[in-house]
N, C-alpha and C. Protein backbone atom coordinates (compact mmCIF):
# COMPACT_ATOMS: atom_id res chain seq x y z
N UNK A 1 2.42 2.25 22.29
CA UNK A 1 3.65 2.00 21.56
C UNK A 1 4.60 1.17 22.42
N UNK A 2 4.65 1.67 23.80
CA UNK A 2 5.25 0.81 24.75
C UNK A 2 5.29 -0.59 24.85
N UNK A 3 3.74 -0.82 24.45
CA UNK A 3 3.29 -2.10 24.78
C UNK A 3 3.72 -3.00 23.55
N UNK A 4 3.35 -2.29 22.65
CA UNK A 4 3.72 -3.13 21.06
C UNK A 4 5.24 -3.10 21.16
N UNK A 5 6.20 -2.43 21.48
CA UNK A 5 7.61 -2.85 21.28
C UNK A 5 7.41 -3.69 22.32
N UNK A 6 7.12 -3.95 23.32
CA UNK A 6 7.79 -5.23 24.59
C UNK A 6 7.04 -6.65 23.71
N UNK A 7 6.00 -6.14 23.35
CA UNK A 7 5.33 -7.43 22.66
C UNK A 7 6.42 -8.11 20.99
N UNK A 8 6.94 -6.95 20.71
CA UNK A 8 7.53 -7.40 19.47
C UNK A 8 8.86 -7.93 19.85
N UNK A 9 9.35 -7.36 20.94
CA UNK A 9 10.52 -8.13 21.31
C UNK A 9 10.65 -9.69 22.02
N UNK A 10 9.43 -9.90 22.71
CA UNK A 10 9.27 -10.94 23.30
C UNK A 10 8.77 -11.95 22.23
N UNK A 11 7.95 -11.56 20.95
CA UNK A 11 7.97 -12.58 19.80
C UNK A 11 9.28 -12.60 19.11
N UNK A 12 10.09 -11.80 19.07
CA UNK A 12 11.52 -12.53 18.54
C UNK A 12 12.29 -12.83 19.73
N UNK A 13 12.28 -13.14 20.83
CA UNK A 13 13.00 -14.15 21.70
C UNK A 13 12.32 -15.16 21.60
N UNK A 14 10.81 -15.03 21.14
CA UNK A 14 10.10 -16.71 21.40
C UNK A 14 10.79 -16.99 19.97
N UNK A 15 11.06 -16.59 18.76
CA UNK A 15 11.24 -17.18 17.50
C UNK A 15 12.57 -17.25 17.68
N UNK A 16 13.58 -17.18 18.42
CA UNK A 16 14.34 -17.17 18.36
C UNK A 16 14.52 -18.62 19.31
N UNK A 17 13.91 -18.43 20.41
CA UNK A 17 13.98 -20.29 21.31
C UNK A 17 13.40 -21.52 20.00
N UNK A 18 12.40 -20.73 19.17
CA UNK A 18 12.14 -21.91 17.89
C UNK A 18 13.23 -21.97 17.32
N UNK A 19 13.94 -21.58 16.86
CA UNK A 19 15.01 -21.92 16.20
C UNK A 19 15.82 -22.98 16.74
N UNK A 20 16.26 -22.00 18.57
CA UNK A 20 17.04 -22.62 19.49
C UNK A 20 16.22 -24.49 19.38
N UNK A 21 15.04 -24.52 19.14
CA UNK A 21 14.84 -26.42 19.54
C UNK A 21 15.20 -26.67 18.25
N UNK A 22 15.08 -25.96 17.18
CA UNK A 22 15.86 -26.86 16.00
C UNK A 22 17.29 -27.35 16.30
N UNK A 23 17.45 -25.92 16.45
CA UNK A 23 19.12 -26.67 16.31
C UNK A 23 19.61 -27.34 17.83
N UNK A 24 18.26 -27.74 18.47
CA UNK A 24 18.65 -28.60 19.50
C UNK A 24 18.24 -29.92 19.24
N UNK A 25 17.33 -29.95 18.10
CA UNK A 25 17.37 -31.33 17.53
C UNK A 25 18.12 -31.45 16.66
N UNK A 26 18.87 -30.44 15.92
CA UNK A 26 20.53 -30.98 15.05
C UNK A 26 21.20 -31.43 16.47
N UNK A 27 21.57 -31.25 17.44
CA UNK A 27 22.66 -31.54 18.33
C UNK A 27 22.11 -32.87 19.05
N UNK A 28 20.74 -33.23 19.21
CA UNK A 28 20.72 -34.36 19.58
C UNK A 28 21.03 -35.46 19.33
N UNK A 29 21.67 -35.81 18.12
CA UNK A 29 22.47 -36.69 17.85
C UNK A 29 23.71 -36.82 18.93
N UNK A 30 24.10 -35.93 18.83
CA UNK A 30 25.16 -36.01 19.83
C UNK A 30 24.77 -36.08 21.45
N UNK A 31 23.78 -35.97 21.72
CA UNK A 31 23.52 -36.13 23.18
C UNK A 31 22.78 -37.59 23.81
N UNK A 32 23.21 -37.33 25.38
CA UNK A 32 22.37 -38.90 25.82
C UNK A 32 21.09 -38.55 25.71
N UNK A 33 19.79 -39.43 26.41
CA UNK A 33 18.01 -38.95 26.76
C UNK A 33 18.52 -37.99 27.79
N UNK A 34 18.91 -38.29 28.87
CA UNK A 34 19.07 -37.34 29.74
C UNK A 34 19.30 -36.18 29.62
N UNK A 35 20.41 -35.44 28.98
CA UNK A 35 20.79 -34.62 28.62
C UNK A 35 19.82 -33.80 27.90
N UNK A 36 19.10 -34.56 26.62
CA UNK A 36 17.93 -34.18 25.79
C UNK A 36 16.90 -33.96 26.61
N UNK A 37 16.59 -34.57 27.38
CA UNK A 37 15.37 -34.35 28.14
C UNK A 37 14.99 -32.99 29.30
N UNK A 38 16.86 -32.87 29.96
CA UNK A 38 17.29 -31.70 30.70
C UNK A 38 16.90 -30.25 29.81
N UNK A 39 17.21 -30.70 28.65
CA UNK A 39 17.52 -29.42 27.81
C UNK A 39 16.12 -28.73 27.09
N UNK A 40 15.73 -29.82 26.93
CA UNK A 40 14.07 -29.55 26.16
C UNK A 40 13.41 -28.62 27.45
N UNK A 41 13.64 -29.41 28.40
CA UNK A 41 12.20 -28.91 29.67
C UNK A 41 12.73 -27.43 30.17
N UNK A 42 14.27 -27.01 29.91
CA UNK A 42 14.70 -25.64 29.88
C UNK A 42 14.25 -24.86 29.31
N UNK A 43 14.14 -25.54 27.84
CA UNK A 43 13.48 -24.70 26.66
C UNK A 43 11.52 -24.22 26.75
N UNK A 44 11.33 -25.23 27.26
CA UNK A 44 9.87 -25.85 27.55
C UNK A 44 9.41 -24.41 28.44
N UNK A 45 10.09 -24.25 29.64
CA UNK A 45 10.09 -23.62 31.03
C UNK A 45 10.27 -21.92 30.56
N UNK A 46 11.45 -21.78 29.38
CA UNK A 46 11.17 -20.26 29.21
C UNK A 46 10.01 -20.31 27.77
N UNK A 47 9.32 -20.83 27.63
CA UNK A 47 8.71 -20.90 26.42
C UNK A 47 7.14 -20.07 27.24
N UNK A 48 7.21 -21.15 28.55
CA UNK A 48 6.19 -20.63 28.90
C UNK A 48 6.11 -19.32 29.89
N UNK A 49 6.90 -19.03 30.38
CA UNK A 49 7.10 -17.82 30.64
C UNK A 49 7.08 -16.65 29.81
N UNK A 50 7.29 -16.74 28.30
CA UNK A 50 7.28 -15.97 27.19
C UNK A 50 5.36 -16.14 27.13
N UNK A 51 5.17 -17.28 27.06
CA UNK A 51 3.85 -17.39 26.61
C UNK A 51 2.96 -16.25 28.14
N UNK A 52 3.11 -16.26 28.90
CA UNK A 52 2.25 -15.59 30.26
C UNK A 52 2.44 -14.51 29.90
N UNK A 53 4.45 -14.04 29.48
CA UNK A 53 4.64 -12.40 29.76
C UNK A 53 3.50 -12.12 28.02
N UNK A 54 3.43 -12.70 27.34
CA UNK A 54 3.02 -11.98 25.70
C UNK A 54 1.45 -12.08 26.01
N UNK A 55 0.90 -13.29 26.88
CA UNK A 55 -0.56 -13.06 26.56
C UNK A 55 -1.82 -11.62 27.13
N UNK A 56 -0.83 -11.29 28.22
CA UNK A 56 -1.87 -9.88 28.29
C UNK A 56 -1.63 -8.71 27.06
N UNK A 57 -0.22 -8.96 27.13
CA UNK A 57 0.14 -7.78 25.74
C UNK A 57 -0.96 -8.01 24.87
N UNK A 58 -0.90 -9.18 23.97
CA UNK A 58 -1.83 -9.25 23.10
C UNK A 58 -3.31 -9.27 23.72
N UNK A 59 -3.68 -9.42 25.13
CA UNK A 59 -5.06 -9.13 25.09
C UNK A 59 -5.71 -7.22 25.01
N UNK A 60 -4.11 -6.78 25.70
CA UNK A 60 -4.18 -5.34 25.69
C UNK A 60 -4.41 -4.59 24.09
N UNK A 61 -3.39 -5.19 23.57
CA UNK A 61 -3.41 -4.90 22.02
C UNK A 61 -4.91 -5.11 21.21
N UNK A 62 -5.16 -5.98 21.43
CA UNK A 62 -6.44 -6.65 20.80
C UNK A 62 -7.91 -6.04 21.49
N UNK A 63 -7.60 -5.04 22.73
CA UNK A 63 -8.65 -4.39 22.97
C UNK A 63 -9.55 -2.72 21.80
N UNK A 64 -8.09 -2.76 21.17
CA UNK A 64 -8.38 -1.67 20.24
C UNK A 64 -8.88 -1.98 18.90
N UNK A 65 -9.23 -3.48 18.50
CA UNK A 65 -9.60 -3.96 17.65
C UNK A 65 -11.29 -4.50 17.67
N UNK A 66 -11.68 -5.17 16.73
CA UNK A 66 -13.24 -5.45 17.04
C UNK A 66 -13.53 -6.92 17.95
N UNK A 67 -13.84 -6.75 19.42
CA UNK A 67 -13.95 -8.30 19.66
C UNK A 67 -14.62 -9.50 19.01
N UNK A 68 -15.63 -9.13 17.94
CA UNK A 68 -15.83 -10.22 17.12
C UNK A 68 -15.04 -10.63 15.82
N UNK A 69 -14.45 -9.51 15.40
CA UNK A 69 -13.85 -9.80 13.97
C UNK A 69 -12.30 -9.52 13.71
N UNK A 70 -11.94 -9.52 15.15
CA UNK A 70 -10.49 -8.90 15.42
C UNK A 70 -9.43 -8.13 14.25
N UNK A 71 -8.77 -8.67 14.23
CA UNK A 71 -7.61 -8.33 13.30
C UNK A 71 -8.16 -8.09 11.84
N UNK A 72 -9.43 -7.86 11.23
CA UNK A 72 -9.62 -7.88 9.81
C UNK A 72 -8.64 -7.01 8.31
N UNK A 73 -8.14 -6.07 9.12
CA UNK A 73 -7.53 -4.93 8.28
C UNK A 73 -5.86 -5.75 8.12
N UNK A 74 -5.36 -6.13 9.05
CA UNK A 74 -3.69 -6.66 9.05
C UNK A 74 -3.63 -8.08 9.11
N UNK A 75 -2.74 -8.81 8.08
CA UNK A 75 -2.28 -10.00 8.28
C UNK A 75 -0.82 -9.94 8.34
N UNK A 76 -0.56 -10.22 9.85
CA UNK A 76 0.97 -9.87 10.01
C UNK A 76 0.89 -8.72 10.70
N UNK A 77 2.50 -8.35 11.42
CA UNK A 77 2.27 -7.16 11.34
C UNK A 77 2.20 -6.00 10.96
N UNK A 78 3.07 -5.86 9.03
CA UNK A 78 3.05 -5.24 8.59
C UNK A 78 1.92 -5.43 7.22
N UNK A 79 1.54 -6.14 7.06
CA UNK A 79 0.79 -6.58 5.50
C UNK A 79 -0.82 -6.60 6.09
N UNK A 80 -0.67 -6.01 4.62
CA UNK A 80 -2.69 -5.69 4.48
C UNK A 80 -3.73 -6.95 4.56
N UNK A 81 -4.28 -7.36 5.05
CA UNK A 81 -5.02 -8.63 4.82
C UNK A 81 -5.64 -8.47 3.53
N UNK A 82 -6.59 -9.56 2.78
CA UNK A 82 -7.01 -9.69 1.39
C UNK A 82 -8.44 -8.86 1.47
N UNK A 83 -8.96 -8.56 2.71
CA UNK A 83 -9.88 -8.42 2.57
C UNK A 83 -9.62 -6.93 2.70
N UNK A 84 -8.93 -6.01 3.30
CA UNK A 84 -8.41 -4.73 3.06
C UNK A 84 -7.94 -4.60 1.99
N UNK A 85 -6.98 -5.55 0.90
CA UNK A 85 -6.97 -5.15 -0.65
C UNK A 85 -7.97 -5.26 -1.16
N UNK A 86 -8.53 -6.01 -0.76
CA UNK A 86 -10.40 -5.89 -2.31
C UNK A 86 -10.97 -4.54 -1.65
N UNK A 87 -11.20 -4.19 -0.03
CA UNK A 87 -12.01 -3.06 0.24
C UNK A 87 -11.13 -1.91 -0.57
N UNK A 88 -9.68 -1.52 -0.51
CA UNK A 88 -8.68 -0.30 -1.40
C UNK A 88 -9.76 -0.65 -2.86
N UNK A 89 -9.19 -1.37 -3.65
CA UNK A 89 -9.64 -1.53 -4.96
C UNK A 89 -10.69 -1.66 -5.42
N UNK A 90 -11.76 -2.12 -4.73
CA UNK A 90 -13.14 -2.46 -5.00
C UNK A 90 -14.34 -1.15 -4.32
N UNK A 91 -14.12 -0.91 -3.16
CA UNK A 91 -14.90 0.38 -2.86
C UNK A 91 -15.30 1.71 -3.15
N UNK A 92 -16.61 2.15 -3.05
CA UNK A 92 -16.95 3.29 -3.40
C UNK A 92 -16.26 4.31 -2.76
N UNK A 93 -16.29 4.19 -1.23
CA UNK A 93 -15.58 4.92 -0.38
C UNK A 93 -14.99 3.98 0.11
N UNK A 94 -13.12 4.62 0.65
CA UNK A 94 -12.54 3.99 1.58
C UNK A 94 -12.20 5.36 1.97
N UNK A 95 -12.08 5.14 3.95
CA UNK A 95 -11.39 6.00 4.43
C UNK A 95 -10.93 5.43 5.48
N UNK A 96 -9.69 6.13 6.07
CA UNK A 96 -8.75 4.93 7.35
C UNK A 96 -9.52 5.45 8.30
N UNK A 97 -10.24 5.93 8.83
CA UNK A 97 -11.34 5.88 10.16
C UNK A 97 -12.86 6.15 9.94
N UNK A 98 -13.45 5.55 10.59
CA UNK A 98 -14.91 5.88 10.31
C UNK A 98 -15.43 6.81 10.91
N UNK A 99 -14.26 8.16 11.60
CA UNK A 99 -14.48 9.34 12.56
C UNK A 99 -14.89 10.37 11.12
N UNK A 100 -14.06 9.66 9.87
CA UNK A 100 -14.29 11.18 9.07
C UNK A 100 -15.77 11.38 8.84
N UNK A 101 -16.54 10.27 8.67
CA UNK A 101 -17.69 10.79 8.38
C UNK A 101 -18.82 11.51 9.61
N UNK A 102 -18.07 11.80 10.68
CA UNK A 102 -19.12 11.91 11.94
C UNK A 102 -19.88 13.55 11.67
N UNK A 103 -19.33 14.11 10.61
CA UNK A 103 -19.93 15.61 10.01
C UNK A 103 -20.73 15.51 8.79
N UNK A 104 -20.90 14.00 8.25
CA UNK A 104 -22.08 14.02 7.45
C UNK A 104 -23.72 12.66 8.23
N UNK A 105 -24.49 13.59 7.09
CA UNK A 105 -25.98 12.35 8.08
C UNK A 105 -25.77 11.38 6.88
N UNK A 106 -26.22 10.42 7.66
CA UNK A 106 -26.07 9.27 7.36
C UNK A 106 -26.98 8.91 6.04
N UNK A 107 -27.76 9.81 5.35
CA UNK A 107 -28.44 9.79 3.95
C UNK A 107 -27.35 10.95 2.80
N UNK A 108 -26.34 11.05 3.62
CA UNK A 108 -25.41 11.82 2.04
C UNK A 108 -25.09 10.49 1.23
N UNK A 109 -25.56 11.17 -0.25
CA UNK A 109 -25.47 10.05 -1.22
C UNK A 109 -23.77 10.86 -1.86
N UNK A 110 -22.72 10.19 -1.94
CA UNK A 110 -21.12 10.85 -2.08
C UNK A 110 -21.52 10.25 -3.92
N UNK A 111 -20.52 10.99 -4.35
CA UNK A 111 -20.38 10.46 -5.57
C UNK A 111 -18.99 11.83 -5.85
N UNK A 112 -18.47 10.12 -6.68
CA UNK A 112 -17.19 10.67 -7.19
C UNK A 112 -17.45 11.67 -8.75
N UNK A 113 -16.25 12.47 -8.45
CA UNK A 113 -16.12 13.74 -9.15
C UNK A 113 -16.49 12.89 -10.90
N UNK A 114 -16.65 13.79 -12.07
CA UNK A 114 -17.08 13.03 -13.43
C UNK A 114 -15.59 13.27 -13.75
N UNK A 115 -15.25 12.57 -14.49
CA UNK A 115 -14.40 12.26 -14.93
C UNK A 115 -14.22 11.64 -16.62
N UNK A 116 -13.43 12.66 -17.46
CA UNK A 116 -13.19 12.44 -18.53
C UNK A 116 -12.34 11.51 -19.05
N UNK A 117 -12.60 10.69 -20.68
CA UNK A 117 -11.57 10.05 -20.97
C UNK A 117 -10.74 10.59 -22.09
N UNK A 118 -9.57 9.95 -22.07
CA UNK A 118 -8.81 10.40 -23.06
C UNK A 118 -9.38 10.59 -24.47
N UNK A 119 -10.09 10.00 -25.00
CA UNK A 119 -10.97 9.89 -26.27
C UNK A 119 -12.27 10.80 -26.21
N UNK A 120 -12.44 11.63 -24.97
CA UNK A 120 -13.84 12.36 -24.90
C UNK A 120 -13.06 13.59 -25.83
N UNK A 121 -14.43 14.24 -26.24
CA UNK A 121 -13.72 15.67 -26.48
C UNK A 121 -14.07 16.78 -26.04
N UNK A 122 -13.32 17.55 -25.38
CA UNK A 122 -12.91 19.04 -24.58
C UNK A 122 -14.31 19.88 -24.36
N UNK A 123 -14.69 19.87 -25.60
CA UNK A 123 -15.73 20.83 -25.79
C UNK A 123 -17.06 20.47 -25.42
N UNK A 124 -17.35 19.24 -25.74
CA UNK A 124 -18.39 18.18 -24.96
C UNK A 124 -18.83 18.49 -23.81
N UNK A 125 -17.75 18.23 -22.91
CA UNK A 125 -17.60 18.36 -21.38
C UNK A 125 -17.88 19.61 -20.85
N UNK A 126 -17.12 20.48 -21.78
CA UNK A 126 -16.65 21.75 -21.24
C UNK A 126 -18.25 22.71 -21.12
N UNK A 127 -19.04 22.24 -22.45
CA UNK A 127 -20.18 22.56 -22.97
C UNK A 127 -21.34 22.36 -21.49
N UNK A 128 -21.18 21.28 -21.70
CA UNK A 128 -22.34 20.43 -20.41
C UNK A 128 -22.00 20.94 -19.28
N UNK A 129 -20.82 21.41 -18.74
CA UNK A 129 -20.63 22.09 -17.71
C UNK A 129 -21.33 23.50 -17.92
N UNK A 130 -20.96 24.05 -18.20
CA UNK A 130 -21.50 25.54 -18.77
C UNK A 130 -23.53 25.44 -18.36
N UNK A 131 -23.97 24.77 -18.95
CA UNK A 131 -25.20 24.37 -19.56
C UNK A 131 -25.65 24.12 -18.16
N UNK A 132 -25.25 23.35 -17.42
CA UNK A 132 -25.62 22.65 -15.59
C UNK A 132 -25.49 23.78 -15.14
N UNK A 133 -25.06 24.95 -14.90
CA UNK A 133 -24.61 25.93 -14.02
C UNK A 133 -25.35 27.05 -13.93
């Protein structure tokens, strides 16, 4: 948690120096090369210092993820990637860790509970249950 707040703060000081070169190219109108050139390589100089202090964070961060397929579940840091909405909506099973299944063998066939529709009728169901038991 430590690590993800220093990392989230150091991406809004870097988005925040992006801004800072915009509106250092609104002000360059008003400035000489010199001046522009002083000012950029300031900007330049903590850019990369942001870039050194953030890149272990994110290699630290990114150790808890898959090294081939990294980030698949989050786009951003708060939003689901597309491929985590089709797995919610489209899957037989979803579950947020693959620890829950470590108490079944790997030939349980799962199947979801039966389920009635509004147009079935009561007694149908109720019948066939009875009858299975």
């Amino acid at each position: 948690m430590e690590n993800f707040l220093e990392l989230l703060s150091s991406v809004l000081l870097y988005e925040k120096i992006y801004f800072m070169l915009h509106d250092q190219t609104l002000a360059a109108t008003n400035m000489d090369d010199q001046e522009l050139t002083e000012s950029i390589q300031r900007l330049l100089i903590v850019m990369q210092r942001l870039d050194q202090k953030i890149a272990p964070l994110l290699e630290t961060d990114g150790e808890h993820f898959n090294r081939r397929w990294g980030f698949l579940s989050r786009a951003g840091l708060w939003d689901k990637s597309h491929l985590m909405r089709q797995i919610e909506k489209y899957a037989d099973i979803y579950t947020s860790r693959v620890s829950n299944f470590l108490h079944y063998t790997p030939f349980i066939y799962f199947r979801s509970q039966e389920q009635t529709l509004a147009h079935d009728s009561y007694s149908y169901h109720h019948s066939k249950r009875n009858n299975s038991a």
